[in-house]
N, C-alpha and C. Protein backbone atom coordinates (compact mmCIF):
# COMPACT_ATOMS: atom_id res chain seq x y z
N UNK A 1 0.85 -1.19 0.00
CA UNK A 1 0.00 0.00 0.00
C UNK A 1 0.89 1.25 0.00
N UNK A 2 0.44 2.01 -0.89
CA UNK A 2 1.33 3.16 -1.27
C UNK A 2 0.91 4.76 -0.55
N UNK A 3 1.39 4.83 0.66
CA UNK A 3 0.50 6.10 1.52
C UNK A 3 0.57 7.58 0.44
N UNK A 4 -0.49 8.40 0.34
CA UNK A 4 -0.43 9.76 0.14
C UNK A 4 -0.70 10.60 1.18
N UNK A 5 0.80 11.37 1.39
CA UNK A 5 0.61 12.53 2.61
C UNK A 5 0.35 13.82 1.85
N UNK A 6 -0.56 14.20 3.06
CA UNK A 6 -1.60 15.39 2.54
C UNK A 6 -1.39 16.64 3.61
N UNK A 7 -1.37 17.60 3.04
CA UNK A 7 -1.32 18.52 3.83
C UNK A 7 -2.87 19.60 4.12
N UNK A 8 -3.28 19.53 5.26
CA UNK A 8 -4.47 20.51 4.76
C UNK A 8 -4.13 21.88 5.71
N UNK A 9 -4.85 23.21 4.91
CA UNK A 9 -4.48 24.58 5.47
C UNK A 9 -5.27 25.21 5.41
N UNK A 10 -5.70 25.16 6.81
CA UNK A 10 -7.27 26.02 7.05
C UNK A 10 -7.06 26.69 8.43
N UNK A 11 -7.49 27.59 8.70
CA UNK A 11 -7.72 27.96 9.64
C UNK A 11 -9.16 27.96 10.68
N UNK A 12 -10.13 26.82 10.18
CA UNK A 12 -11.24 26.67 10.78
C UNK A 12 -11.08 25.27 11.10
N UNK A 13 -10.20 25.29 12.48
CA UNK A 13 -10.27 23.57 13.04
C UNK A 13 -10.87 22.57 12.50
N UNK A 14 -12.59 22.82 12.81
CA UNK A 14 -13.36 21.94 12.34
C UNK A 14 -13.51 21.07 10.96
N UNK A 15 -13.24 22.53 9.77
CA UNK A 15 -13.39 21.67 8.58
C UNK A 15 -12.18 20.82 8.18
N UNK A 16 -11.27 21.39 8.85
CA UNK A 16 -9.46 20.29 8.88
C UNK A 16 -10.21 19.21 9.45
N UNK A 17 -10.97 19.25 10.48
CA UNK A 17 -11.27 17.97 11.04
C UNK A 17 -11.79 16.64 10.31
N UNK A 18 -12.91 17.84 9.54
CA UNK A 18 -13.69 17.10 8.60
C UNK A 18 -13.40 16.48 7.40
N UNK A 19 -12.13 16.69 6.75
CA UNK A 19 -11.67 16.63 6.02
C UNK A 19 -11.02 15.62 6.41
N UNK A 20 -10.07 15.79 7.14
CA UNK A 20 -9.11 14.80 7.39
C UNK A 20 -9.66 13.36 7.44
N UNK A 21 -10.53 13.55 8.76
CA UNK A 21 -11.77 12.11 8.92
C UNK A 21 -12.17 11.28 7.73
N UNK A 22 -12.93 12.51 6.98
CA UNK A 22 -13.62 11.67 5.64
C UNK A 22 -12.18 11.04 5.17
N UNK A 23 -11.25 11.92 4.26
CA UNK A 23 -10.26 11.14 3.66
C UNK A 23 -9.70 9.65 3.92
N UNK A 24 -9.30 10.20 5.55
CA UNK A 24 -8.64 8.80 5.99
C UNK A 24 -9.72 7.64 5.72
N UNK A 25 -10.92 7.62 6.74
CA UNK A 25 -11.78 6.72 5.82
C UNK A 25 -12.37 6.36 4.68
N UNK A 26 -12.49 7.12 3.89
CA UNK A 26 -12.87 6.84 2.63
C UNK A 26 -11.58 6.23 1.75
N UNK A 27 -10.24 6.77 2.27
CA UNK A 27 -9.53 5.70 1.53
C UNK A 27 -8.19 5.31 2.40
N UNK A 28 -7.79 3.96 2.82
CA UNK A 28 -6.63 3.87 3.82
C UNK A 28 -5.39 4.37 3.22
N UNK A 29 -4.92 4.74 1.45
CA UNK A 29 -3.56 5.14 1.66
C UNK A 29 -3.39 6.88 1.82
N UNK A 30 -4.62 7.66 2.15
CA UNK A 30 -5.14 8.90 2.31
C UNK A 30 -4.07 9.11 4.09
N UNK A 31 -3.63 9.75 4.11
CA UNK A 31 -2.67 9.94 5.20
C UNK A 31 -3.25 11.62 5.58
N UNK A 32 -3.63 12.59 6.08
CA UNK A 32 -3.15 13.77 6.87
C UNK A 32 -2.04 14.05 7.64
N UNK A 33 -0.78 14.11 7.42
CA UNK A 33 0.57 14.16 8.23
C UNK A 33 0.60 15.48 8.27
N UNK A 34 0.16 16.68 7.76
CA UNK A 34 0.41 18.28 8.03
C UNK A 34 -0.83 18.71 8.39
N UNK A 35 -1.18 19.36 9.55
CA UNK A 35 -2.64 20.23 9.46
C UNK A 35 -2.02 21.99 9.54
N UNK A 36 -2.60 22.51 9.22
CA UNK A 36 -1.76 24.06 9.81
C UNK A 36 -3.03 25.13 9.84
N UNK A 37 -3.05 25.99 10.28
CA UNK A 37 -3.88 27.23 10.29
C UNK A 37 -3.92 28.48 9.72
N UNK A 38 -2.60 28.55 8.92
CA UNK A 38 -2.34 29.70 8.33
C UNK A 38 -1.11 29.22 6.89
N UNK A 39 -0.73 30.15 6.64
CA UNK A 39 0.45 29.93 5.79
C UNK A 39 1.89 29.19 6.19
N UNK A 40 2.05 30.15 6.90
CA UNK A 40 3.29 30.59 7.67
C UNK A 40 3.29 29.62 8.47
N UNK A 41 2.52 28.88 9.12
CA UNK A 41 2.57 27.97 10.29
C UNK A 41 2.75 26.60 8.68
N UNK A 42 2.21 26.51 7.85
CA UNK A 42 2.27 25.59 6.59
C UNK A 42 3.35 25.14 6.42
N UNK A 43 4.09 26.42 5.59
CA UNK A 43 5.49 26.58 5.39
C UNK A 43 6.35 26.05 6.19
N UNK A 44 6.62 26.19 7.04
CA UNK A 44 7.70 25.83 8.60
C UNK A 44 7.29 24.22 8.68
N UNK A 45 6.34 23.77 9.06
CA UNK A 45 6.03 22.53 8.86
C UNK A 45 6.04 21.25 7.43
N UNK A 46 5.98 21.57 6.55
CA UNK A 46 6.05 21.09 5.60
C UNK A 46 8.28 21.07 4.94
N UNK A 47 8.82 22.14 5.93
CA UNK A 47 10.23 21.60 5.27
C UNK A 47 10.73 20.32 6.08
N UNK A 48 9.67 19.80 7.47
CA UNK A 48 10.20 18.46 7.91
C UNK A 48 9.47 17.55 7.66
N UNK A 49 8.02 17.84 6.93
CA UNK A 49 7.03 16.76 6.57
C UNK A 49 6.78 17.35 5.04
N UNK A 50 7.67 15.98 4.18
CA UNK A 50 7.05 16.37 2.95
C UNK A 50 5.44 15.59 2.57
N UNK A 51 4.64 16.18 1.58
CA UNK A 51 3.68 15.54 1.39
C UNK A 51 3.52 15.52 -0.34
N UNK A 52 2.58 14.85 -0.67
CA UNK A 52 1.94 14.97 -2.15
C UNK A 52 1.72 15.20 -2.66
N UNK A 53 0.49 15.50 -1.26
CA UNK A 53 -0.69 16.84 -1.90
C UNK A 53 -1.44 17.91 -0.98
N UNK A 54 -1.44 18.93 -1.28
CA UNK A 54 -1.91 19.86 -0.53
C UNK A 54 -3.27 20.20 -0.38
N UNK A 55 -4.07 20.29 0.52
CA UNK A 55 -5.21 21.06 0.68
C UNK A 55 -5.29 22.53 1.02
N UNK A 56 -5.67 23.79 0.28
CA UNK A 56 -5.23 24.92 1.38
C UNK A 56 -6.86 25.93 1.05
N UNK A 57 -6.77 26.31 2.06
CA UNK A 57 -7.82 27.54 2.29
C UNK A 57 -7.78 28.48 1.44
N UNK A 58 -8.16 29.37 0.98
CA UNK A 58 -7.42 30.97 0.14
C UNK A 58 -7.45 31.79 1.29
N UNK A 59 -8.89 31.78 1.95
CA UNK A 59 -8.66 32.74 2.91
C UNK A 59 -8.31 32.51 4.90
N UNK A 60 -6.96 33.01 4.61
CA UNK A 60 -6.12 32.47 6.19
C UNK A 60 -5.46 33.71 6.49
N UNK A 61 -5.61 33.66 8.09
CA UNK A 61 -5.08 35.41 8.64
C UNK A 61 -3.03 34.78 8.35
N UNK A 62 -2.11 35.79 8.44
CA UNK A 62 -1.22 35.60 8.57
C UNK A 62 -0.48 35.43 7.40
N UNK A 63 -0.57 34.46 6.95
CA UNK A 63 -0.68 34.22 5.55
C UNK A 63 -1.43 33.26 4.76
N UNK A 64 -2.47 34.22 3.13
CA UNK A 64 -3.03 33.45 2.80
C UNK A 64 -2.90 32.14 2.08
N UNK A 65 -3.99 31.80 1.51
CA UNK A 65 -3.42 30.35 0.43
C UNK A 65 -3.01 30.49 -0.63
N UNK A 66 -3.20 31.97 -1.27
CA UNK A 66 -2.72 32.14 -2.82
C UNK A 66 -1.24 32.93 -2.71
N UNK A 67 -0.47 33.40 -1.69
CA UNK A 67 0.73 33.27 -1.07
C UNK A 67 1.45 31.99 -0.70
N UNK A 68 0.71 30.99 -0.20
CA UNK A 68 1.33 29.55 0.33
C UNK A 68 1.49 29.00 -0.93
N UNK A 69 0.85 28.93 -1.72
CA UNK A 69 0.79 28.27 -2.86
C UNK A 69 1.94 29.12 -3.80
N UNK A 70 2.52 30.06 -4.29
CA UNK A 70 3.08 30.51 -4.81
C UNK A 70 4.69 30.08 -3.75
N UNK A 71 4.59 30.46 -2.36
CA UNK A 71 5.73 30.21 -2.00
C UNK A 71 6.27 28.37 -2.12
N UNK A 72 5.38 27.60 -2.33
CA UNK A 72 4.85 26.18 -2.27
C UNK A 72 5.76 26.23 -3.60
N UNK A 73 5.36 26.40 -5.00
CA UNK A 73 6.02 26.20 -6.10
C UNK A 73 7.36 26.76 -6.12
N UNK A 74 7.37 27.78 -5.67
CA UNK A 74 8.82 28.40 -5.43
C UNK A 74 9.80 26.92 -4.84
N UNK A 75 9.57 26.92 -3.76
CA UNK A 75 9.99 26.09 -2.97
C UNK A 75 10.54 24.70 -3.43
N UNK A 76 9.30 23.87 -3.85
CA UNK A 76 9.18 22.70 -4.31
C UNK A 76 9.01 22.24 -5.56
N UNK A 77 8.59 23.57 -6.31
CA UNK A 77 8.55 22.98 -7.60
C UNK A 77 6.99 22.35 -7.62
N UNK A 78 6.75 22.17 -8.91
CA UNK A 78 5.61 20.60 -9.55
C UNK A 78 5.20 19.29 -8.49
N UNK A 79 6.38 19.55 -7.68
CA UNK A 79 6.57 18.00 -7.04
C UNK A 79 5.34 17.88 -6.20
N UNK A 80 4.74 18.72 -5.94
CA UNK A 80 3.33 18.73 -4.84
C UNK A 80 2.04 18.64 -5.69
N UNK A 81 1.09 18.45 -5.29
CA UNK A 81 0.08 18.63 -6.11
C UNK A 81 -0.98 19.46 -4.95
N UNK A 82 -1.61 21.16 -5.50
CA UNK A 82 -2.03 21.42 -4.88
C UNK A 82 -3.18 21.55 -4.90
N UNK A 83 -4.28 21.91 -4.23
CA UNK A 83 -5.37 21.93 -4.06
C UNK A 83 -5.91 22.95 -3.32
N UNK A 84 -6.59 24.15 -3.75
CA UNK A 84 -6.95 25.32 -3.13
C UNK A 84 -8.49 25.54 -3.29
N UNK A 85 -9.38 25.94 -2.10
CA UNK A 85 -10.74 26.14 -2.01
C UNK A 85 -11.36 27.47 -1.05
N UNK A 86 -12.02 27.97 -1.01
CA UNK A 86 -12.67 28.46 -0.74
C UNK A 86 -14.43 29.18 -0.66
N UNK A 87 -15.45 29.53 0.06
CA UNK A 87 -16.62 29.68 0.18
C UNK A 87 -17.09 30.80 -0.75
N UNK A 88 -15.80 31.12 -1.69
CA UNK A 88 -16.69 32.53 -1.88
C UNK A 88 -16.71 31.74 -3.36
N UNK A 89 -18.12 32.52 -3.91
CA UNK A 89 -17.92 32.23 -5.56
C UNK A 89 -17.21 33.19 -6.16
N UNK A 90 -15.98 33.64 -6.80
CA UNK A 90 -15.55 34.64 -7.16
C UNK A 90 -14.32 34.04 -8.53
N UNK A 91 -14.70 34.64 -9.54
CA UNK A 91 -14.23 34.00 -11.05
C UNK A 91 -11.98 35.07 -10.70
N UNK A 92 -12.56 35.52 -9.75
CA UNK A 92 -11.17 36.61 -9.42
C UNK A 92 -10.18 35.76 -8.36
N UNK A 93 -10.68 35.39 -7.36
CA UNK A 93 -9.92 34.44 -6.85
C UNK A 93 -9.85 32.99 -7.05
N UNK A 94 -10.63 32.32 -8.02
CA UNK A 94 -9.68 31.30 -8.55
C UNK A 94 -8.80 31.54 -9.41
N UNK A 95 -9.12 32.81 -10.48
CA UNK A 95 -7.72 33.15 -11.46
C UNK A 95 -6.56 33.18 -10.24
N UNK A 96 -6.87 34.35 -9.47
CA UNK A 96 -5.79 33.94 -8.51
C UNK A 96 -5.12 32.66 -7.58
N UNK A 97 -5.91 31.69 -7.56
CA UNK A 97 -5.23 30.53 -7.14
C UNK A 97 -4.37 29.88 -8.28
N UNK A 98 -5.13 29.85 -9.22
CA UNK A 98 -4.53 28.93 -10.53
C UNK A 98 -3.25 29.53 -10.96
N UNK A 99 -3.28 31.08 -10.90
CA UNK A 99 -2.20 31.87 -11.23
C UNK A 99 -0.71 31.40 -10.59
N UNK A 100 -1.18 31.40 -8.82
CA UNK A 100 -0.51 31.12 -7.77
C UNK A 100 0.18 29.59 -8.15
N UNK A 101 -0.29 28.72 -8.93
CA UNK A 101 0.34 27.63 -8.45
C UNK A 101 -0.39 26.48 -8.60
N UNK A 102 -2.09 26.40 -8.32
CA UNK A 102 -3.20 25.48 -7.62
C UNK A 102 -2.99 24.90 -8.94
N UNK A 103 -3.56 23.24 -8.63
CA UNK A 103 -3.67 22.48 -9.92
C UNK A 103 -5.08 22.54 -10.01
N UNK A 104 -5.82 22.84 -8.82
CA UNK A 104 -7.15 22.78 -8.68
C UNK A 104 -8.09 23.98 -7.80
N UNK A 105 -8.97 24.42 -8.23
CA UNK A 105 -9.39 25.16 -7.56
C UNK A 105 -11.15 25.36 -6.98
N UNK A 106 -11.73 24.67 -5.73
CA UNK A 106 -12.83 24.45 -5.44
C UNK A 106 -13.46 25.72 -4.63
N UNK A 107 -15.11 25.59 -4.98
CA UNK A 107 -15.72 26.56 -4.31
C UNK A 107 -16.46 25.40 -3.35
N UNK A 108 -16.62 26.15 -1.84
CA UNK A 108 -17.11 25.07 -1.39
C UNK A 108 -18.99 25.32 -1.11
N UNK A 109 -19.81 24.88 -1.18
CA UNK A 109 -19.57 23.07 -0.78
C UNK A 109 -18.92 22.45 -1.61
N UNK A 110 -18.25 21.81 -1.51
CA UNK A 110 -17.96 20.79 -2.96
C UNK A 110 -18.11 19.46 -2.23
N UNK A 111 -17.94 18.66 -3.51
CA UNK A 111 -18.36 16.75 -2.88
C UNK A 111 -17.03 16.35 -2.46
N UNK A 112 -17.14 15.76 -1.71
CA UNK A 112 -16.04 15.07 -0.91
C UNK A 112 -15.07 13.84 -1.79
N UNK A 113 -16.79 13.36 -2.16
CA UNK A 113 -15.53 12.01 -2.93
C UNK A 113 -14.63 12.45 -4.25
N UNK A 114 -15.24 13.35 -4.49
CA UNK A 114 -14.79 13.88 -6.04
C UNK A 114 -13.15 14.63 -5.12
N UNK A 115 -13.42 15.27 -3.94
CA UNK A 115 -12.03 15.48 -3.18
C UNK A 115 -10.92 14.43 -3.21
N UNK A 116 -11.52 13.55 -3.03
CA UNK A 116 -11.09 12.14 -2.04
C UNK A 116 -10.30 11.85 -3.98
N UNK A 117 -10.87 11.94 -4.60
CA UNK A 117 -10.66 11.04 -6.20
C UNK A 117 -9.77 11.93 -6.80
N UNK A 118 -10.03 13.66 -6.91
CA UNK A 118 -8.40 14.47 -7.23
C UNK A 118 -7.65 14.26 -6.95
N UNK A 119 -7.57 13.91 -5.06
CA UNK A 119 -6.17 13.87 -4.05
C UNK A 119 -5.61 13.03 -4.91
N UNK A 120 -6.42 11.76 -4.96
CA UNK A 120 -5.54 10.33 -5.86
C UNK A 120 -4.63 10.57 -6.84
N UNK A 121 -5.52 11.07 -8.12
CA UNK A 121 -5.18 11.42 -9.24
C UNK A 121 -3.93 12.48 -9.09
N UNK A 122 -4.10 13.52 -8.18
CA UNK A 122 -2.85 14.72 -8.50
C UNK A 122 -1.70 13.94 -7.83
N UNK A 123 -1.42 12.80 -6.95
CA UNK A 123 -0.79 12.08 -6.11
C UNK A 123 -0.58 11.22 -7.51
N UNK A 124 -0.86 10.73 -7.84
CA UNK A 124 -0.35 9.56 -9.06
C UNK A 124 0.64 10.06 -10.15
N UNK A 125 0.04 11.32 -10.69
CA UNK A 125 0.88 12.16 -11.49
C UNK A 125 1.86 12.59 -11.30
N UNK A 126 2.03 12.84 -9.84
CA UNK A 126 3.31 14.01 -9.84
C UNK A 126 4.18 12.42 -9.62
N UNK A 127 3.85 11.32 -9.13
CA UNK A 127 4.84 10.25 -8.74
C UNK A 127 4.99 9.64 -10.19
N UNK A 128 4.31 9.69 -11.29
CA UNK A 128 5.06 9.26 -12.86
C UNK A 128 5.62 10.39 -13.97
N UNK A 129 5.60 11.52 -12.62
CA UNK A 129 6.51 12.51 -13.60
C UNK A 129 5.23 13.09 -14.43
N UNK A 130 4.17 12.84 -14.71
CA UNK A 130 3.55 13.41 -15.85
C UNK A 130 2.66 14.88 -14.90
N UNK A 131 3.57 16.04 -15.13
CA UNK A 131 3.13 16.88 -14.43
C UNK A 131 1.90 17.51 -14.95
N UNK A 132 1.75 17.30 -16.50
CA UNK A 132 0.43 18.12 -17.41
C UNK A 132 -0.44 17.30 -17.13
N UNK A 133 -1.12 16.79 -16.17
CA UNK A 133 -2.47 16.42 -15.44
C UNK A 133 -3.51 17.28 -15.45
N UNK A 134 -4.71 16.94 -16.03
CA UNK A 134 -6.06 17.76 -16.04
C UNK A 134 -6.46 16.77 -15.21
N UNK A 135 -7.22 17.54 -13.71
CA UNK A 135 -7.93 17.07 -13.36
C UNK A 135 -9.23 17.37 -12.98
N UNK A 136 -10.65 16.62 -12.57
CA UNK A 136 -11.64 17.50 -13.31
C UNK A 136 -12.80 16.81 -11.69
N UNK A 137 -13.43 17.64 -11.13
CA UNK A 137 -14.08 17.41 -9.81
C UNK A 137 -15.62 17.22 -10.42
N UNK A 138 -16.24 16.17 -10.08
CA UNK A 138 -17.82 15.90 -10.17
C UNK A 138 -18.53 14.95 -12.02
């Protein structure tokens, strides 16, 4: 069994919670090894825990997700696969996530399993090198 470590970056405990939960159960090589609350708390944590794939908020006090995500590629390069969401509907801040870095960009609510089925997919790609991955939620 081949684990995918995931990072999620929210600053609302709960939905880290929720997230994390569903994943791990819905699939056992689904790992959460990073939770963080902001950017900056992201960053610092992630240079001793690498992961796969990222989950991140856009909107986080301190630093946001379309900052994490830009410093994320800086950093690491392709090698991550990220994943950026937020509540607002706004055609302005997903340009800005996608701009930033995101391979993906959700408004929420969104469906979980279709979560649960990107994580996979952006986790498979970046491990056969094929970084031009379309991936597509619902």
């Amino acid at each position: 069994m081949v684990l995918i470590a995931i990072l999620i970056a929210d600053d609302y405990l709960p939905f880290r919670q929720v997230l994390k939960d569903f994943l791990e159960t819905a699939n056992p090589e689904l790992r959460v090894v990073v939770q963080a609350a902001n950017g900056r708390d992201a960053l610092a944590l992630l240079e001793r825990n690498p992961v796969d794939v990222a989950l991140i908020d856009i909107r986080m006090p301190i630093m946001d997700g379309v900052e994490l995500c830009q410093r994320m590629r800086k950093r690491w390069g392709e090698s991550v696969g990220i994943i950026t969401y937020t509540g607002l509907s706004s055609p302005h801040l997903t340009a800005l996530a996608l701009q930033a870095g995101a391979d993906l960009h959700l408004i929420k609510p969104f469906e979980l399993f279709a979560l649960k089925n990107a994580v996979i997919r952006l986790s498979k790609s970046r491990r056969s090198s094929d970084v031009a991955v379309t991936v597509s939620v619902g």
